[in-house]
Protein backbone atom coordinates (compact mmCIF):
# COMPACT_ATOMS: atom_id res chain seq x y z
CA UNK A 1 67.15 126.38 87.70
CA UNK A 2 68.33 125.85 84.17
CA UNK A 3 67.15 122.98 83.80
CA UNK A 4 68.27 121.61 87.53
CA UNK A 5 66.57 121.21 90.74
CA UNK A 6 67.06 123.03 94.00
CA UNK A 7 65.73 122.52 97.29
CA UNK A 8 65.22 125.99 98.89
CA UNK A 9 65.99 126.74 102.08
CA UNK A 10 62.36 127.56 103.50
CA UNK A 11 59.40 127.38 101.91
CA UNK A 12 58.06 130.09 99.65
CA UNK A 13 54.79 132.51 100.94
CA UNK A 14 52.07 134.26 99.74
CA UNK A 15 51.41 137.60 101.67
CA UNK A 16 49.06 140.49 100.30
CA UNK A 17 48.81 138.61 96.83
CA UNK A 18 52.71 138.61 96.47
CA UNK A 19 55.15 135.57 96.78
CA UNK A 20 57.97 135.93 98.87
CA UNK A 21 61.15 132.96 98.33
CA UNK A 22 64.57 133.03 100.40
CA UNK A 23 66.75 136.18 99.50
CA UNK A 24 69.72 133.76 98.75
CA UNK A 25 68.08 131.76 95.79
CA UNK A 26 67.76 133.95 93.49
CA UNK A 27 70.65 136.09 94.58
CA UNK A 28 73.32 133.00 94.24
CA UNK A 29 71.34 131.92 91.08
CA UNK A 30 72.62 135.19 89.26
CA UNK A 31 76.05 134.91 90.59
CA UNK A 32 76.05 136.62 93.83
CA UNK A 33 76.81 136.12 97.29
CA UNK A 34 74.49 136.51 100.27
CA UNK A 35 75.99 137.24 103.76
CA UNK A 36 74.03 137.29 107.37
CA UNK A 37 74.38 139.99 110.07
CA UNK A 38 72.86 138.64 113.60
CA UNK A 39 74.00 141.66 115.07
CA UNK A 40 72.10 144.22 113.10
CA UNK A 41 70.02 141.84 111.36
CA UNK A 42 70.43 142.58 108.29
CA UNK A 43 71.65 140.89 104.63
CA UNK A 44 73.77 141.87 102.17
CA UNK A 45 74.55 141.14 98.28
CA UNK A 46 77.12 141.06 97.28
CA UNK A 47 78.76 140.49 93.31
CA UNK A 48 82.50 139.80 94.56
CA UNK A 49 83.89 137.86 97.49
CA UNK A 50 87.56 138.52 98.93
CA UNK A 51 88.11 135.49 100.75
CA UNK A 52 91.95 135.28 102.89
CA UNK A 53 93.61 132.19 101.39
CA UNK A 54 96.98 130.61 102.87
CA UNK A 55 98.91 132.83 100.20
CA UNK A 56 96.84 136.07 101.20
CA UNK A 57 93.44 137.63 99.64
CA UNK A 58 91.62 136.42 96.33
CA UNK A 59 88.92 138.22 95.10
CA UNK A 60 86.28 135.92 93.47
CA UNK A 61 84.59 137.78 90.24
CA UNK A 62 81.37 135.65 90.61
CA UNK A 63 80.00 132.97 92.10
CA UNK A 64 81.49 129.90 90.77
CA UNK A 65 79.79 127.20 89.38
CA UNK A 66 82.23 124.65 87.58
CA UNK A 67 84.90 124.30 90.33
CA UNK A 68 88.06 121.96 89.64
CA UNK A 69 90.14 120.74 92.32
CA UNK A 70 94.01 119.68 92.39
CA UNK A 71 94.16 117.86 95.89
CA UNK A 72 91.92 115.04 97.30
CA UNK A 73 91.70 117.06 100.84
CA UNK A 74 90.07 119.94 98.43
CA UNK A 75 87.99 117.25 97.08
CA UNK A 76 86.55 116.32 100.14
CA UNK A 77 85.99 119.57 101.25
CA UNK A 78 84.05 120.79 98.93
CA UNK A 79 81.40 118.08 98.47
CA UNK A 80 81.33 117.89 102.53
CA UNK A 81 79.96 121.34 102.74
CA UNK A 82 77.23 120.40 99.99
CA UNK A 83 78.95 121.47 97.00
CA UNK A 84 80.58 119.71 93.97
CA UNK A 85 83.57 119.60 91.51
CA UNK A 86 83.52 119.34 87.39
CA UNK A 87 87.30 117.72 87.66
CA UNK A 88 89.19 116.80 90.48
CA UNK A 89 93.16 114.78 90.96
CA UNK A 90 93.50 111.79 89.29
CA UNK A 91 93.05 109.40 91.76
CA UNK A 92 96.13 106.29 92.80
CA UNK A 93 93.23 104.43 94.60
CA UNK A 94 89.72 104.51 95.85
CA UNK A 95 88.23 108.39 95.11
CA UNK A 96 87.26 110.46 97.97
CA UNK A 97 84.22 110.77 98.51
CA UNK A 98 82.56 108.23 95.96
CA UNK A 99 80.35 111.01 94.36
CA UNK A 100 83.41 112.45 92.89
CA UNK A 101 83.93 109.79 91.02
CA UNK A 102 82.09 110.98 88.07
CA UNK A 103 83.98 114.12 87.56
CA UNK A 104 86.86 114.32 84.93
CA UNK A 105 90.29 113.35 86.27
CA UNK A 106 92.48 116.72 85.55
CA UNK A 107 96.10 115.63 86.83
CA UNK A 108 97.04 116.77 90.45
CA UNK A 109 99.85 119.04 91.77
CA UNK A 110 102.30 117.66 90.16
CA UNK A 111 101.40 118.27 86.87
CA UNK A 112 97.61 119.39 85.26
CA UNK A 113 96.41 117.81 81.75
CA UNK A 114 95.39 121.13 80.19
CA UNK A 115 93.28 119.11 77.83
CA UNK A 116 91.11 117.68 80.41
CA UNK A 117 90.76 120.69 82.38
CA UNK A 118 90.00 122.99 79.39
CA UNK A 119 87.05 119.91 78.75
CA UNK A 120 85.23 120.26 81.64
CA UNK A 121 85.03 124.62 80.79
CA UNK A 122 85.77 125.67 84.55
CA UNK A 123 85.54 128.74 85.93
CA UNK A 124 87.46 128.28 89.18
CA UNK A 125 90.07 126.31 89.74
CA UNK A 126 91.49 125.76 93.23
CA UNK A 127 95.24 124.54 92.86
CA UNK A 128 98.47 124.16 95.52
CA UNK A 129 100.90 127.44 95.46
CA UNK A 130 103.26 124.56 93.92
CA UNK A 131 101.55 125.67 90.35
CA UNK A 132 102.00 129.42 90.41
CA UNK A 133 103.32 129.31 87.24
CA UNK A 134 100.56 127.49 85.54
CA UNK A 135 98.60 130.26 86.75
CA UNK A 136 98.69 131.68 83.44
CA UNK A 137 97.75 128.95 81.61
CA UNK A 138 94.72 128.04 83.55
CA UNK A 139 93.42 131.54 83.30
CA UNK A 140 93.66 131.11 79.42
CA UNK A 141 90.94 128.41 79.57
CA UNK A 142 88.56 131.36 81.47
CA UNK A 143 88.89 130.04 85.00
CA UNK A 144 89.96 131.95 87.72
CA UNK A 145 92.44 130.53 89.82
CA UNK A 146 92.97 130.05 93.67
CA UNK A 147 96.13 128.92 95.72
CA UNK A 148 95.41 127.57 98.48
CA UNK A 149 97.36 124.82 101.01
CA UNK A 150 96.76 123.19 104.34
CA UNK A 151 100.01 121.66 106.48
CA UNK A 152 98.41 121.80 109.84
CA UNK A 153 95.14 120.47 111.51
CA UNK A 154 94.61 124.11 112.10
CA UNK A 155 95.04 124.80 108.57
CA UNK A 156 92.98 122.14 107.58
CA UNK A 157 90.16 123.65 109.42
CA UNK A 158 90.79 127.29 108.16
CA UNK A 159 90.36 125.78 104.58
CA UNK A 160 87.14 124.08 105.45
CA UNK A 161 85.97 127.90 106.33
CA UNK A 162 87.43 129.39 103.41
CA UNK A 163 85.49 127.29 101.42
CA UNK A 164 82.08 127.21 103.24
CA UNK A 165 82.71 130.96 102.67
CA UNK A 166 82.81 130.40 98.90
CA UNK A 167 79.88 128.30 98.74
CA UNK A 168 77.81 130.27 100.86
CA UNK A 169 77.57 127.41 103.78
CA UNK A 170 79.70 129.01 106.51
CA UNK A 171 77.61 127.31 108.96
CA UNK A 172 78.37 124.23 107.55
CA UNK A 173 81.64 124.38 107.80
CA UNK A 174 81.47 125.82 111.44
CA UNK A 175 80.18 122.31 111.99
CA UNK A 176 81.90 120.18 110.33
CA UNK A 177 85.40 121.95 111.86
CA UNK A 178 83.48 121.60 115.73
CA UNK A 179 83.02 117.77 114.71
CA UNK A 180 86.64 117.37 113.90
CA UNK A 181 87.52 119.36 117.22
CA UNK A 182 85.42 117.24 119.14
CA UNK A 183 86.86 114.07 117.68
CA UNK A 184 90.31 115.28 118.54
CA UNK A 185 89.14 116.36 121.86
CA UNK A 186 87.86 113.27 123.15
CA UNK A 187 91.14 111.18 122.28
CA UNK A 188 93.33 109.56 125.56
CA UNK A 189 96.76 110.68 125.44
CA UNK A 190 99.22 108.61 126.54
CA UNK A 191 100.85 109.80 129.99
CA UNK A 192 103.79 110.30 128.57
CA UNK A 193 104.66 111.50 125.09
CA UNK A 194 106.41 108.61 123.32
CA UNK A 195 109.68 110.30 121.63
CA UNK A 196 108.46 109.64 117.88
CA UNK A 197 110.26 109.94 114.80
CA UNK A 198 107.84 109.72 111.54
CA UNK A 199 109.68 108.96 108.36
CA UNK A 200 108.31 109.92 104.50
CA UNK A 201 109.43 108.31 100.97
CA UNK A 202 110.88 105.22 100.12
CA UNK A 203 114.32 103.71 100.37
CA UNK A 204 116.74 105.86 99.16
CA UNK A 205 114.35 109.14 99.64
CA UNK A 206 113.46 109.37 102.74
CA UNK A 207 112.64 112.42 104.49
CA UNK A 208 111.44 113.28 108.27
CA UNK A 209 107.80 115.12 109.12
CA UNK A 210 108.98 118.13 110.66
CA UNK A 211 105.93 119.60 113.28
CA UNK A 212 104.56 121.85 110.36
CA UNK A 213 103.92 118.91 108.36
CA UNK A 214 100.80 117.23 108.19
CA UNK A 215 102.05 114.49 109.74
CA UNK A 216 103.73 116.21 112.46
CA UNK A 217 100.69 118.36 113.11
CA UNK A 218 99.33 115.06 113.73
CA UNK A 219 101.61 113.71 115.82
CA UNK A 220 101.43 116.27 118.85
CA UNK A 221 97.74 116.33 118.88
CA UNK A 222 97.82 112.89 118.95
CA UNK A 223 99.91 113.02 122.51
CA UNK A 224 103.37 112.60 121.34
CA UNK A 225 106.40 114.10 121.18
CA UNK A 226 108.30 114.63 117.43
CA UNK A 227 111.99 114.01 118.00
CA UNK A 228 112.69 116.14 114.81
CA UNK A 229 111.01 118.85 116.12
CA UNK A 230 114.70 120.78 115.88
CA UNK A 231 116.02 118.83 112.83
CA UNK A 232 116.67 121.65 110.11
CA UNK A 233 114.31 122.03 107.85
CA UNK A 234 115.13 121.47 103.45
CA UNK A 235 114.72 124.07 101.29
CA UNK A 236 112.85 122.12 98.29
CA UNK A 237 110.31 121.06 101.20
CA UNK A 238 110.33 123.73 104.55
CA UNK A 239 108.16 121.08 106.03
CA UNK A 240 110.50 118.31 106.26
CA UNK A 241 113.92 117.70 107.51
CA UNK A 242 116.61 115.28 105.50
CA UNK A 243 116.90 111.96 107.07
CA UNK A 244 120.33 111.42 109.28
CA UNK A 245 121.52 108.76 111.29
CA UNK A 246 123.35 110.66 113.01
CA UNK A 247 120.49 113.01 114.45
CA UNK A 248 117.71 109.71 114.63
CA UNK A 249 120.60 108.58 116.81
CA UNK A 250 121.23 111.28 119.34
CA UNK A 251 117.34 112.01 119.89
CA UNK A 252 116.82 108.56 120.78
CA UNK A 253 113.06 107.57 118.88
CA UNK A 254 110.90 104.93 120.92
CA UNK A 255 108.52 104.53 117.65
CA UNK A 256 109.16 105.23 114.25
CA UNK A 257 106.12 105.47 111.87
CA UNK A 258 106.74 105.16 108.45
CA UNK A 259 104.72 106.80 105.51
CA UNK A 260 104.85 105.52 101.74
CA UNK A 261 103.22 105.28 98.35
CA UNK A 262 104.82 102.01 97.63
CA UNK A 263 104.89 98.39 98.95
CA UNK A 264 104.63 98.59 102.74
CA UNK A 265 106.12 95.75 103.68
CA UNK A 266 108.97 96.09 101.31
CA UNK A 267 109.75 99.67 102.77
CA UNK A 268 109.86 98.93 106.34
CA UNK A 269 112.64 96.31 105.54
CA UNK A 270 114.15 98.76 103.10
CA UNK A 271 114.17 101.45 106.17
CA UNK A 272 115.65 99.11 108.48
CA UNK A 273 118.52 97.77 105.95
CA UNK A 274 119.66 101.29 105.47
CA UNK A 275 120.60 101.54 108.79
CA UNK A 276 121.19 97.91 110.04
CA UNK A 277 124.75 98.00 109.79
CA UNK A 278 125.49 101.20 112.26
CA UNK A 279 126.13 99.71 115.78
CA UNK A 280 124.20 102.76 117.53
CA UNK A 281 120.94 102.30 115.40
CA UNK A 282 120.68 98.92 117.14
CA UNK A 283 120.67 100.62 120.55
CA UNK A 284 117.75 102.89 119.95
CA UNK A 285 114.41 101.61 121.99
CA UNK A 286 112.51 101.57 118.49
CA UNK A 287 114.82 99.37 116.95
CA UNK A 288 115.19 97.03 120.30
CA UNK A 289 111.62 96.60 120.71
CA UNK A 290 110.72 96.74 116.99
CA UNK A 291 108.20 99.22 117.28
CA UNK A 292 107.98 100.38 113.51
CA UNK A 293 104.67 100.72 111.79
CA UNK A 294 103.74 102.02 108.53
CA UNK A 295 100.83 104.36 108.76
CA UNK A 296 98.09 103.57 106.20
CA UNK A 297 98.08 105.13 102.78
CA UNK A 298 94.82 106.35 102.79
CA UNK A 299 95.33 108.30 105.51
CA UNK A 300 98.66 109.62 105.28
CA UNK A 301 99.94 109.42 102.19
CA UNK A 302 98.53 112.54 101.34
CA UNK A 303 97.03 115.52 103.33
CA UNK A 304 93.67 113.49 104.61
CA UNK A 305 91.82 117.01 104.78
CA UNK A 306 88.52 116.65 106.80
CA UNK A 307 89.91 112.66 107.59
CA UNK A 308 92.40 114.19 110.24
CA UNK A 309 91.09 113.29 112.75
CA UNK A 310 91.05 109.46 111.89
CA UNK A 311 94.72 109.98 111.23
CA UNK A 312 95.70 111.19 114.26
CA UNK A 313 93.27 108.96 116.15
CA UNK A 314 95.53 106.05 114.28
CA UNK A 315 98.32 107.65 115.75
CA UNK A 316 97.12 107.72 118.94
CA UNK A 317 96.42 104.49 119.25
CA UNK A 318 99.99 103.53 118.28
CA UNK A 319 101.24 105.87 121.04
CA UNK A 320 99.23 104.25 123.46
CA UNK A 321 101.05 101.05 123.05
CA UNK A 322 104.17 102.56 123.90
CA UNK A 323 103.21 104.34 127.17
């Protein structure tokens, strides 16, 4: 197919003189989109695709085939339901998964090289809400453009759907989303839920996972209990709470996890010196039994996507400890 191979999906066959091949080839070869009704048993074609997005409904003009992604959890997505990406984040470490290594680093979501991305001539580009107003500067380049984000495990899941949808591999993703529910599933919680505080940033910025945060998301499936689960929420960042001694205090944290981009051992003494000289920090069971960790970066420091379930299995086994 210009120039590329394809497996099919099933064989072709020769009835009558005539040769029969699978519906969806040559339908998603000229742009189209092939859905499956068990019920009636019956297919349809179609040439657009409204898909339900975490900012509402996109409607896809054709079927893309140069897609660029923003966020490593996209990254991952995409090639784990069989597809692929022309550009994808710059990476701060090891690329996930290796065969995206190849692709053209484009920037991330905090900020896009519009040289790069015009390079690699895509035609859908899927991008955080964060860059709504780049919108119009990506569709300059011919791409279409789709905001998407995932905070939750649930959300993370919902995405893998949204883009087996888009690829035409729903059942893929149906089973790569029971996977990570069985993964979860099978996890010992502790028997109580360790009162857990989980701190993001570096000294000097740090700010707490809230339970709509990734992190927090992560934390109650992983059996314990988020502390700032009532802390007020910021503004700049509805999914995290400002960091104050005063509430850390008065909900009492038996572990604190810790979450960074930079040096981990130098943060966790950072952490600790920031508070070191209030009397009642020295009280709280964390600090007595020195039960800080710093969660590993390529797990946490940004949204793991389809990884989740390693990161809360980490989690987990850090709670366990404490019970």
């Amino acid at each position: 197919m210009n120039g590329s191979k394809v497996a099919l999906d099933a064989a072709p066959v020769i009835q009558n003189g005539r040769t029969f091949v699978p519906l969806r080839l040559l339908s998603e070869a000229f742009g189209k989109w092939v859905s499956w009704n068990q019920g009636s048993r019956t297919a349809a074609i179609s040439s657009t695709l409204t898909l339900k997005t975490s900012t509402g409904s996109f409607t896809l003009k054709a079927k893309p085939k140069r897609i660029v992604t923003l966020s490593s959890a996209d990254t991952e997505m995409i090639y784990a339901l069989g597809g692929a990406v022309v550009g994808r984040p710059t990476a701060l470490g090891a690329v996930n998964p290796p065969a995206a290594a190849s692709a053209v680093e484009v920037g991330s979501t905090h900020g896009i090289l519009f040289e790069k991305l015009a390079s690699v001539k895509p035609d859908l580009v899927i991008a955080s809400p964060a860059l709504k107003s780049q919108q119009a500067t990506i569709e300059k380049l011919g791409a279409q453009v789709l905001f998407n984000s995932q905070n939750t495990f649930e959300d993370i899941k919902a995405s893998v759907r949204l883009y087996g949808k888009l690829l035409g591999k729903e059942s893929k993703a149906e089973e790569i989303t029971a996977g990570m529910d069985r993964s979860v599933g099978s996890l010992k919680k502790p028997a109580s839920k360790p009162k857990t505080l989980i701190v993001y940033g570096a000294p000097g910025s740090f700010v707490v996972a809230l339970p709509t945060s990734y992190p927090g998301s992560f934390l109650e499936l992983a059996g314990g209990e988020n502390v700032a689960s009532k802390f007020p929420k910021m503004d700049t960042m509805p999914q995290y709470a400002e960091l104050s001694m005063e509430r850390i205090v008065a909900s009492n944290p038996e572990l604190i996890l810790l979450i960074t981009h930079g040096d981990a051992a130098e943060v966790k003494a950072g952490f600790k010196k920031q508070f070191e000289g209030n009397a009642a920090w020295k009280s709280l069971p964390a600090v007595k039994n020195d039960r800080f960790e710093v969660l590993p970066q390529d797990l946490f420091a940004a949204n793991p996507g389809i990884r989740a379930p390693k990161a809360i299995e980490t989690i987990n086994n850090l709670l366990l400890q404490v019970d």
